[in-house]
PDB file of N, CA and C in Angstrom:
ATOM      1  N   UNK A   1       0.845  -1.171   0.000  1.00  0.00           N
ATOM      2  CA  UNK A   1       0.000   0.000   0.000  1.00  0.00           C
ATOM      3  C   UNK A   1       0.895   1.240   0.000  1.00  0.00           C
ATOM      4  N   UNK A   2       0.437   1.782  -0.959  1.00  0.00           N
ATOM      5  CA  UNK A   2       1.486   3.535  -0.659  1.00  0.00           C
ATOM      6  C   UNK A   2       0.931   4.463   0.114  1.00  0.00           C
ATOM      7  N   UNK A   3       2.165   5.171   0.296  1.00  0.00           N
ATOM      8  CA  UNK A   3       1.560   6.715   1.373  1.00  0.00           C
ATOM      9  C   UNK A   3       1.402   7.461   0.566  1.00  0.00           C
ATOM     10  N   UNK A   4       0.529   8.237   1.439  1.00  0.00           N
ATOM     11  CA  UNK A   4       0.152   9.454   0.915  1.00  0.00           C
ATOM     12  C   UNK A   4       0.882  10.727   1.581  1.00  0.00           C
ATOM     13  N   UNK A   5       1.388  11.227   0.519  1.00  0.00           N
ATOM     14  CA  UNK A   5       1.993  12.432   0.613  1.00  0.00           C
ATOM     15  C   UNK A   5       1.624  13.979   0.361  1.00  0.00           C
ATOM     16  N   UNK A   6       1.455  14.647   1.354  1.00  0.00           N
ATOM     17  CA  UNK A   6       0.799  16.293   0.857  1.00  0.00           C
ATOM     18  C   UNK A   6       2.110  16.786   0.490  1.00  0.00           C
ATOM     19  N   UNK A   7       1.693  17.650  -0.660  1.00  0.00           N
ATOM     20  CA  UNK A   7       2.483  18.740  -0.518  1.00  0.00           C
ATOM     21  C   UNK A   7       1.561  20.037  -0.701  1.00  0.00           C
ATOM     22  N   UNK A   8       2.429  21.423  -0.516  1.00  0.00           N
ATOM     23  CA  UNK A   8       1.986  22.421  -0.708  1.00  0.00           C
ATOM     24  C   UNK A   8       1.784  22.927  -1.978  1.00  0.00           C
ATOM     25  N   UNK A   9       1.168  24.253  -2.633  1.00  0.00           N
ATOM     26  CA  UNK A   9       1.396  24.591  -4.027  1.00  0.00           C
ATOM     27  C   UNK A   9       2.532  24.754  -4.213  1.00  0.00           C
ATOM     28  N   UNK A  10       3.191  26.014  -3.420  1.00  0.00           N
ATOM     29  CA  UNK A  10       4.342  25.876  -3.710  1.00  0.00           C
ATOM     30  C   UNK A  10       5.381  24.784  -4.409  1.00  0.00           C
ATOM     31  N   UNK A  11       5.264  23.918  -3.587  1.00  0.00           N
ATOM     32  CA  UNK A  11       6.011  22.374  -4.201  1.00  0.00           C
ATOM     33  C   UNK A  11       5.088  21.742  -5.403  1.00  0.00           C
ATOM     34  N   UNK A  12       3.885  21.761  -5.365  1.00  0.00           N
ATOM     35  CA  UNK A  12       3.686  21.498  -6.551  1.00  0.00           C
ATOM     36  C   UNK A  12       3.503  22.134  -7.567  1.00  0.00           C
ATOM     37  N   UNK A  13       3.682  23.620  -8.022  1.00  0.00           N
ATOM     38  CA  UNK A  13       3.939  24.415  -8.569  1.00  0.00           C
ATOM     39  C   UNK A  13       5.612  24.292  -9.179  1.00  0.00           C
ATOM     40  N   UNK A  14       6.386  23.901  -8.922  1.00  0.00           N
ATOM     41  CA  UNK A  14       8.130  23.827  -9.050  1.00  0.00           C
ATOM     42  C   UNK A  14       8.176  22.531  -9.674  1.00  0.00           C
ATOM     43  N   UNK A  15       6.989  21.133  -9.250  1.00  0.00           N
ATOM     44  CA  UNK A  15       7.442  19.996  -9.935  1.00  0.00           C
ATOM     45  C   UNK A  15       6.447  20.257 -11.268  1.00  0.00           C
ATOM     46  N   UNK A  16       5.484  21.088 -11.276  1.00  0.00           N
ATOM     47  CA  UNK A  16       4.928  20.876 -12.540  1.00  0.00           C
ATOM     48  C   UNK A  16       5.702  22.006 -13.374  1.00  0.00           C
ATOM     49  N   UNK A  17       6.424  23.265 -13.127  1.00  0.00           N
ATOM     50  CA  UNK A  17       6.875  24.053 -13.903  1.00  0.00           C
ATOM     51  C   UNK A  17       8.333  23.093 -14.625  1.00  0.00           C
ATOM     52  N   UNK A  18       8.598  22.076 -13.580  1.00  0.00           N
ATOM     53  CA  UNK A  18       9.943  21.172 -13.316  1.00  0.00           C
ATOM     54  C   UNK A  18       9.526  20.400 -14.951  1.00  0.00           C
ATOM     55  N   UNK A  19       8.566  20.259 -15.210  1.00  0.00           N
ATOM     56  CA  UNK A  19       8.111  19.161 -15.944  1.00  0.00           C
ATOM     57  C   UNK A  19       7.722  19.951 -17.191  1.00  0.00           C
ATOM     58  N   UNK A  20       7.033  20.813 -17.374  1.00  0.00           N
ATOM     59  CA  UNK A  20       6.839  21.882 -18.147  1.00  0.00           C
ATOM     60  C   UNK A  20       8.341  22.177 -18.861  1.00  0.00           C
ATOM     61  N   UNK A  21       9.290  22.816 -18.241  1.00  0.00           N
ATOM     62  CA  UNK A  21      10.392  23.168 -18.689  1.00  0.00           C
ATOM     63  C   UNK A  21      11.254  21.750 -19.371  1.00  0.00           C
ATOM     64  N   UNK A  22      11.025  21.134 -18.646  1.00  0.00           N
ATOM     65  CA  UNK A  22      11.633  19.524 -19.599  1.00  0.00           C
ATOM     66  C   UNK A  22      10.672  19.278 -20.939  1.00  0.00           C
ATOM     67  N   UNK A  23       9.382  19.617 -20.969  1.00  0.00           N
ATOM     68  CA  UNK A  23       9.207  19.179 -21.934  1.00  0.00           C
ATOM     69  C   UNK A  23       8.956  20.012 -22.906  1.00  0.00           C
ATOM     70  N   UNK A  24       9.142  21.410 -22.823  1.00  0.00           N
ATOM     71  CA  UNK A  24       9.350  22.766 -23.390  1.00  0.00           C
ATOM     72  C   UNK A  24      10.748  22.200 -24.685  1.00  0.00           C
ATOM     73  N   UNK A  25      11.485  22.135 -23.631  1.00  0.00           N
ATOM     74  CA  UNK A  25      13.168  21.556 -24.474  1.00  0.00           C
ATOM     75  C   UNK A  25      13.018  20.274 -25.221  1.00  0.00           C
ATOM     76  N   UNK A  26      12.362  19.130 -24.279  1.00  0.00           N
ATOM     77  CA  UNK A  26      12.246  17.702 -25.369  1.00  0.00           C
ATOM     78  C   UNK A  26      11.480  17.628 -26.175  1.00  0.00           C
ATOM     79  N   UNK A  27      10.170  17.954 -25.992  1.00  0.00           N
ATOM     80  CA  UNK A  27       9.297  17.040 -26.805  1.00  0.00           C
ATOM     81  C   UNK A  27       8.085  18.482 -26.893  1.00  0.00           C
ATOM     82  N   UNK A  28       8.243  19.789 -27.475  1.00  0.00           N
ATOM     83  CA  UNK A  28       7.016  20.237 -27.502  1.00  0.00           C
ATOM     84  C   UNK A  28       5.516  19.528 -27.661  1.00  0.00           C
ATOM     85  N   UNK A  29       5.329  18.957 -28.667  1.00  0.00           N
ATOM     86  CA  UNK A  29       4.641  18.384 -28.992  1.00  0.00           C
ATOM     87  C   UNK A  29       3.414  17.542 -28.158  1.00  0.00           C
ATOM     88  N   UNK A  30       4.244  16.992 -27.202  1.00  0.00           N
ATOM     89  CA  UNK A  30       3.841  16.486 -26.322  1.00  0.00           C
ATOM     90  C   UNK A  30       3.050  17.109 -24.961  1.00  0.00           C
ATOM     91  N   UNK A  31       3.899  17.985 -25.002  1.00  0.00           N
ATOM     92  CA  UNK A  31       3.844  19.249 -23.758  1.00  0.00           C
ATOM     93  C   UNK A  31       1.909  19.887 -24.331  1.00  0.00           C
ATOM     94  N   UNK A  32       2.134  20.507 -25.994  1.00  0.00           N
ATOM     95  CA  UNK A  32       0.827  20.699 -26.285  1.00  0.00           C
ATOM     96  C   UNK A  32      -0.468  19.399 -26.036  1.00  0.00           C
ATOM     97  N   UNK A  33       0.387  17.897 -26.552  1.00  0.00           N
ATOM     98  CA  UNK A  33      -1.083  16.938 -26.035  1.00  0.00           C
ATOM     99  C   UNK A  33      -1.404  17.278 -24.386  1.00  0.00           C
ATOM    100  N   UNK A  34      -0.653  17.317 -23.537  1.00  0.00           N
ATOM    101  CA  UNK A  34      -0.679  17.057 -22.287  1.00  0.00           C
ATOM    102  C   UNK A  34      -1.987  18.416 -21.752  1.00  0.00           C
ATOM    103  N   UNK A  35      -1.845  20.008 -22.366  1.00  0.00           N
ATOM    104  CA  UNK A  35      -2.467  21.113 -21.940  1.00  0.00           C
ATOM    105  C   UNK A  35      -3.432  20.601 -22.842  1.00  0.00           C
ATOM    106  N   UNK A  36      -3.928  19.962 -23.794  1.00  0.00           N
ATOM    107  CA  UNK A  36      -5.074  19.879 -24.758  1.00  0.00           C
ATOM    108  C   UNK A  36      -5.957  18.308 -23.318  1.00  0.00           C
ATOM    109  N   UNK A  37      -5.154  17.246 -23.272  1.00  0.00           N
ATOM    110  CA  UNK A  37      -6.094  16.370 -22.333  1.00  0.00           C
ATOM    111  C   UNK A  37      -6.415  17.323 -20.734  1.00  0.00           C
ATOM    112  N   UNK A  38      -5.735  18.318 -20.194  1.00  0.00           N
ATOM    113  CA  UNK A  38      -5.728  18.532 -19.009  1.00  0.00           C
ATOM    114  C   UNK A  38      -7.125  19.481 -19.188  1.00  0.00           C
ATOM    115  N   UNK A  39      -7.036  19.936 -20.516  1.00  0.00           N
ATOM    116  CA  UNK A  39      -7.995  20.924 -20.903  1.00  0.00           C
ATOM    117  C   UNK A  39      -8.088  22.312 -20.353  1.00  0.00           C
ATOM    118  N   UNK A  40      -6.872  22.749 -20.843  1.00  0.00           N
ATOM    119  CA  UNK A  40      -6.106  24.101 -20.891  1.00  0.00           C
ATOM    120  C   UNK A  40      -6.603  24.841 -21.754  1.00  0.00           C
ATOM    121  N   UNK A  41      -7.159  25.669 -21.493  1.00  0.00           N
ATOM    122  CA  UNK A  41      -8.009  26.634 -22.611  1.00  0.00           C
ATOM    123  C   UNK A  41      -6.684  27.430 -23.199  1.00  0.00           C
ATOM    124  N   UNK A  42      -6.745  27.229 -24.802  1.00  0.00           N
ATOM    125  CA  UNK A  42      -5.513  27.411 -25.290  1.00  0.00           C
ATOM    126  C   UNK A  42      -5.620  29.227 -25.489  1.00  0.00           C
ATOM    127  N   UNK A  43      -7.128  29.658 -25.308  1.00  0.00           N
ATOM    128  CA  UNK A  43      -7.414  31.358 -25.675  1.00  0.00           C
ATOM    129  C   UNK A  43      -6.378  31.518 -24.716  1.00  0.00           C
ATOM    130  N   UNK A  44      -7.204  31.386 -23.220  1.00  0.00           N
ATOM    131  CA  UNK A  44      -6.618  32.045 -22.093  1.00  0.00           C
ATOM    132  C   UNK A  44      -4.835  31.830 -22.319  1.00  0.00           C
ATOM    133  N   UNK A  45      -4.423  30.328 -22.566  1.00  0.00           N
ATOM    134  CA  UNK A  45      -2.761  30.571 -22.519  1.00  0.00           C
ATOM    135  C   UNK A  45      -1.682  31.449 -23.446  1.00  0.00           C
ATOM    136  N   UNK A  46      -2.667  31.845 -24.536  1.00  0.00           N
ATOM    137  CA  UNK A  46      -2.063  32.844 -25.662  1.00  0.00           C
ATOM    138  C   UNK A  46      -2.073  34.006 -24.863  1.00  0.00           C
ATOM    139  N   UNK A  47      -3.612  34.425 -24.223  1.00  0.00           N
ATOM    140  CA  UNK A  47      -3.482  35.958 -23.645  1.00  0.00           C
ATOM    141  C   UNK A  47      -2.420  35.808 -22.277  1.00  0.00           C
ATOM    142  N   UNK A  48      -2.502  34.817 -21.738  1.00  0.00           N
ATOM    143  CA  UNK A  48      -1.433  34.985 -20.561  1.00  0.00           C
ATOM    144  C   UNK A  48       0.407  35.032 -20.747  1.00  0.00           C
ATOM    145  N   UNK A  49       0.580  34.298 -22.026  1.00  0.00           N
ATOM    146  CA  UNK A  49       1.884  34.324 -22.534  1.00  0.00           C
ATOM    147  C   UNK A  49       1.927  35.824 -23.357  1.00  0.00           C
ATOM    148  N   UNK A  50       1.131  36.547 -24.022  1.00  0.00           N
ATOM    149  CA  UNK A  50       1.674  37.708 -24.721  1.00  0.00           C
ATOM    150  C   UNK A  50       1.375  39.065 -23.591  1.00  0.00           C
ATOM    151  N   UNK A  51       0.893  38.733 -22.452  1.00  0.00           N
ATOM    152  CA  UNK A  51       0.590  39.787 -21.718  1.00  0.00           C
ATOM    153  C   UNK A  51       1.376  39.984 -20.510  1.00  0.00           C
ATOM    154  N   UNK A  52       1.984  39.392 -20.652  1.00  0.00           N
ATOM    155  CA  UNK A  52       3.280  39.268 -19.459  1.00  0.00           C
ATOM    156  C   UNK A  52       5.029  38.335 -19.893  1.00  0.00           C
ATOM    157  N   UNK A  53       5.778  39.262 -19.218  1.00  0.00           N
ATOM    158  CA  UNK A  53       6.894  39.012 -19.327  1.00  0.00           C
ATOM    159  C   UNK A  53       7.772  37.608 -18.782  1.00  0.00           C
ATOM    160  N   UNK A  54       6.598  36.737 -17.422  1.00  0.00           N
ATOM    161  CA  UNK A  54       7.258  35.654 -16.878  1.00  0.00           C
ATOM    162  C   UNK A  54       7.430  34.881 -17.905  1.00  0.00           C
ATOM    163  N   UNK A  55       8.742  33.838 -17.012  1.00  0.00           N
ATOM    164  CA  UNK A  55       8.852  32.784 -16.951  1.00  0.00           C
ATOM    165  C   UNK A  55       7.955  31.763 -18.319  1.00  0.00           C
ATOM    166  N   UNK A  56       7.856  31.368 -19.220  1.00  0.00           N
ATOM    167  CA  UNK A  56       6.768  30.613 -19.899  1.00  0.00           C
ATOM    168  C   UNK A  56       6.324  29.363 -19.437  1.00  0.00           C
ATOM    169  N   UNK A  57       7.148  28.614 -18.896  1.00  0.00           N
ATOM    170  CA  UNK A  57       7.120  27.235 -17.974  1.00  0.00           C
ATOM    171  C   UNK A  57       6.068  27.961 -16.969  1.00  0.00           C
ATOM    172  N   UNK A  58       6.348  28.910 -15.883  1.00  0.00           N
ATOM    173  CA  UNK A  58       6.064  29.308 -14.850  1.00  0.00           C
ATOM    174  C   UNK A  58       4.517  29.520 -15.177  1.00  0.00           C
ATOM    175  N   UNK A  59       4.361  30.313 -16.441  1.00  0.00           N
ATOM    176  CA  UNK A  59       2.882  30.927 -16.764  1.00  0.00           C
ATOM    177  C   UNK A  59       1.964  29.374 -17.407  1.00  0.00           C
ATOM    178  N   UNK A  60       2.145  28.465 -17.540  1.00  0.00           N
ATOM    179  CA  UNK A  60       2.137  27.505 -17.765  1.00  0.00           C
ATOM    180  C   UNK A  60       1.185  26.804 -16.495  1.00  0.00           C
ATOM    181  N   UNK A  61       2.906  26.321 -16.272  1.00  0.00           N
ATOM    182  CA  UNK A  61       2.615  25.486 -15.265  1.00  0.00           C
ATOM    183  C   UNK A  61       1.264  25.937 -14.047  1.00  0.00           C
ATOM    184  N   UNK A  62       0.726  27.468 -13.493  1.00  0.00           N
ATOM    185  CA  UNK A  62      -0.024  28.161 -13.160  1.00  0.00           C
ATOM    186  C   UNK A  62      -1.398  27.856 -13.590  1.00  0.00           C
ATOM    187  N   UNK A  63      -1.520  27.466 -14.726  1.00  0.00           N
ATOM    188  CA  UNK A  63      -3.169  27.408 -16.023  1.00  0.00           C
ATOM    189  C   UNK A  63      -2.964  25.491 -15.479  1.00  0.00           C
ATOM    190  N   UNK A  64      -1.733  25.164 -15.188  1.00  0.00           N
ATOM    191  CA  UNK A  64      -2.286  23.796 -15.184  1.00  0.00           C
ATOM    192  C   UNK A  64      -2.810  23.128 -13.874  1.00  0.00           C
ATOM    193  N   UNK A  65      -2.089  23.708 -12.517  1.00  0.00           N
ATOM    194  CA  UNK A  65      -2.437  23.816 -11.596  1.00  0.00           C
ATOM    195  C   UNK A  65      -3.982  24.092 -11.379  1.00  0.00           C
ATOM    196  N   UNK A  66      -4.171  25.692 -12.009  1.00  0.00           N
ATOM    197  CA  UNK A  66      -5.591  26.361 -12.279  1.00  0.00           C
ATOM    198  C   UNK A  66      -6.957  25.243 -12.738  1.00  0.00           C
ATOM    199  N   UNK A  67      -6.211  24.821 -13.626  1.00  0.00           N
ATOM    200  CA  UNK A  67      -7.458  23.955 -14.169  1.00  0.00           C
ATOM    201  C   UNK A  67      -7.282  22.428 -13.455  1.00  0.00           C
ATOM    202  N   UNK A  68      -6.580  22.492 -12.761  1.00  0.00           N
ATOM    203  CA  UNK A  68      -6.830  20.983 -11.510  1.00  0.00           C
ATOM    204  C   UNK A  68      -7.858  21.177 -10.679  1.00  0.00           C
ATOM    205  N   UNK A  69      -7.659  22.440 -10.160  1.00  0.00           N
ATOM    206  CA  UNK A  69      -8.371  22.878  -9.042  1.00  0.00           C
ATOM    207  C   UNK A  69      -9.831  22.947  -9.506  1.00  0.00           C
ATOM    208  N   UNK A  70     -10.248  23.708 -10.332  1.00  0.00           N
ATOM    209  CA  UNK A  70     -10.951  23.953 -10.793  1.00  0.00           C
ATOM    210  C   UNK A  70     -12.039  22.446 -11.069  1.00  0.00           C
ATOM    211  N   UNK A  71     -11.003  21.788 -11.476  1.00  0.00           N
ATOM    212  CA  UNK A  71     -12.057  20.139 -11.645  1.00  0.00           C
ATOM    213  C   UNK A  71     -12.197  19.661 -10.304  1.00  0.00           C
ATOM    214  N   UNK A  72     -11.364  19.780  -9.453  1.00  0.00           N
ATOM    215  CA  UNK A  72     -11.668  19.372  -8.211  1.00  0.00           C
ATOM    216  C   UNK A  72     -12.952  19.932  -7.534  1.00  0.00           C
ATOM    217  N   UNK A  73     -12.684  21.448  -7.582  1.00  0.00           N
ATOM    218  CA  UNK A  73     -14.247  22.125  -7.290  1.00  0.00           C
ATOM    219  C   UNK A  73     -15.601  21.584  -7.547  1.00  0.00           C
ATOM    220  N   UNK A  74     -15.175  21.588  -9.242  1.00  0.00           N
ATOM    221  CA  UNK A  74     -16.567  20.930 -10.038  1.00  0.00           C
ATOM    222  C   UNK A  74     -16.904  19.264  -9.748  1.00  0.00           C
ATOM    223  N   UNK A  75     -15.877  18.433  -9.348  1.00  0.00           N
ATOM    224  CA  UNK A  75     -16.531  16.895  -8.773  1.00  0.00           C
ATOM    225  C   UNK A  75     -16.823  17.342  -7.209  1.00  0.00           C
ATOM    226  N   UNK A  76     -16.427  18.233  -6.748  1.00  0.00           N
ATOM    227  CA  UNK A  76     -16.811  18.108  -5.317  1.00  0.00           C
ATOM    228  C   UNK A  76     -18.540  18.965  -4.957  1.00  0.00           C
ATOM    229  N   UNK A  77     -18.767  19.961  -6.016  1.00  0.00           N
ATOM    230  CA  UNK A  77     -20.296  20.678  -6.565  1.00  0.00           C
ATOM    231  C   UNK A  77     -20.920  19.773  -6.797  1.00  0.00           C
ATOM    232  N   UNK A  78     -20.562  18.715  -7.605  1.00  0.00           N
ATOM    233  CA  UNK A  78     -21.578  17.783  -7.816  1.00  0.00           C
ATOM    234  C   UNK A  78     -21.610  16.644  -7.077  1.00  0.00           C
ATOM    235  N   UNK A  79     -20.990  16.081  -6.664  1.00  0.00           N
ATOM    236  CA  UNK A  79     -20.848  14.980  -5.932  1.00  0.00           C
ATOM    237  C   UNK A  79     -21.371  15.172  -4.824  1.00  0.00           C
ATOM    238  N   UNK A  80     -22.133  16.284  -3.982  1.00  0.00           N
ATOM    239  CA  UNK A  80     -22.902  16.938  -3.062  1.00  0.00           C
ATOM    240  C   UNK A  80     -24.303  16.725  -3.284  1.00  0.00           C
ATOM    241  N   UNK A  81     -24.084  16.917  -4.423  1.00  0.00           N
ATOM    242  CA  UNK A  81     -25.741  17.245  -4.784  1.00  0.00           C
ATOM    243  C   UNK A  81     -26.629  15.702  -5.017  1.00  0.00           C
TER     244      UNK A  81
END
């Protein structure tokens, strides 16, 4: 049986930018399937990449986090009801 491990955003913010930036360099391609299944609204990541100067991994990795949460919200709205 495995443990379960918390971490904070912080930390998971650094392993997904961690992962982002690896696959920025290896495998674009891939990096785009991964924001298309996570279902990364590709509008919002154009306006967030030309409207600011960060990091691109960083602005990234942020929308992917974003849209975790976001599904978490929405099974926990319904799963109430």
């Amino acid at each position: 049986m495995s443990e379960r491990t918390e971490i904070g955003y912080d930390q998971a913010f650094l392993l997904v930018m961690r992962v982002v930036e690896d696959l920025m360099a290896r495998d674009f391609n891939q990096l785009i399937n991964v924001l298309y299944r996570i279902d990364v609204s590709e509008e919002k990541l154009k306006e967030a990449l030309a409207i600011t100067n960060d990091n691109p991994a960083s602005i990234i990795a942020n929308m992917i986090i974003e849209r975790q949460l976001q599904k978490v919200e929405t099974r926990k709205k319904y799963s109430q009801s």
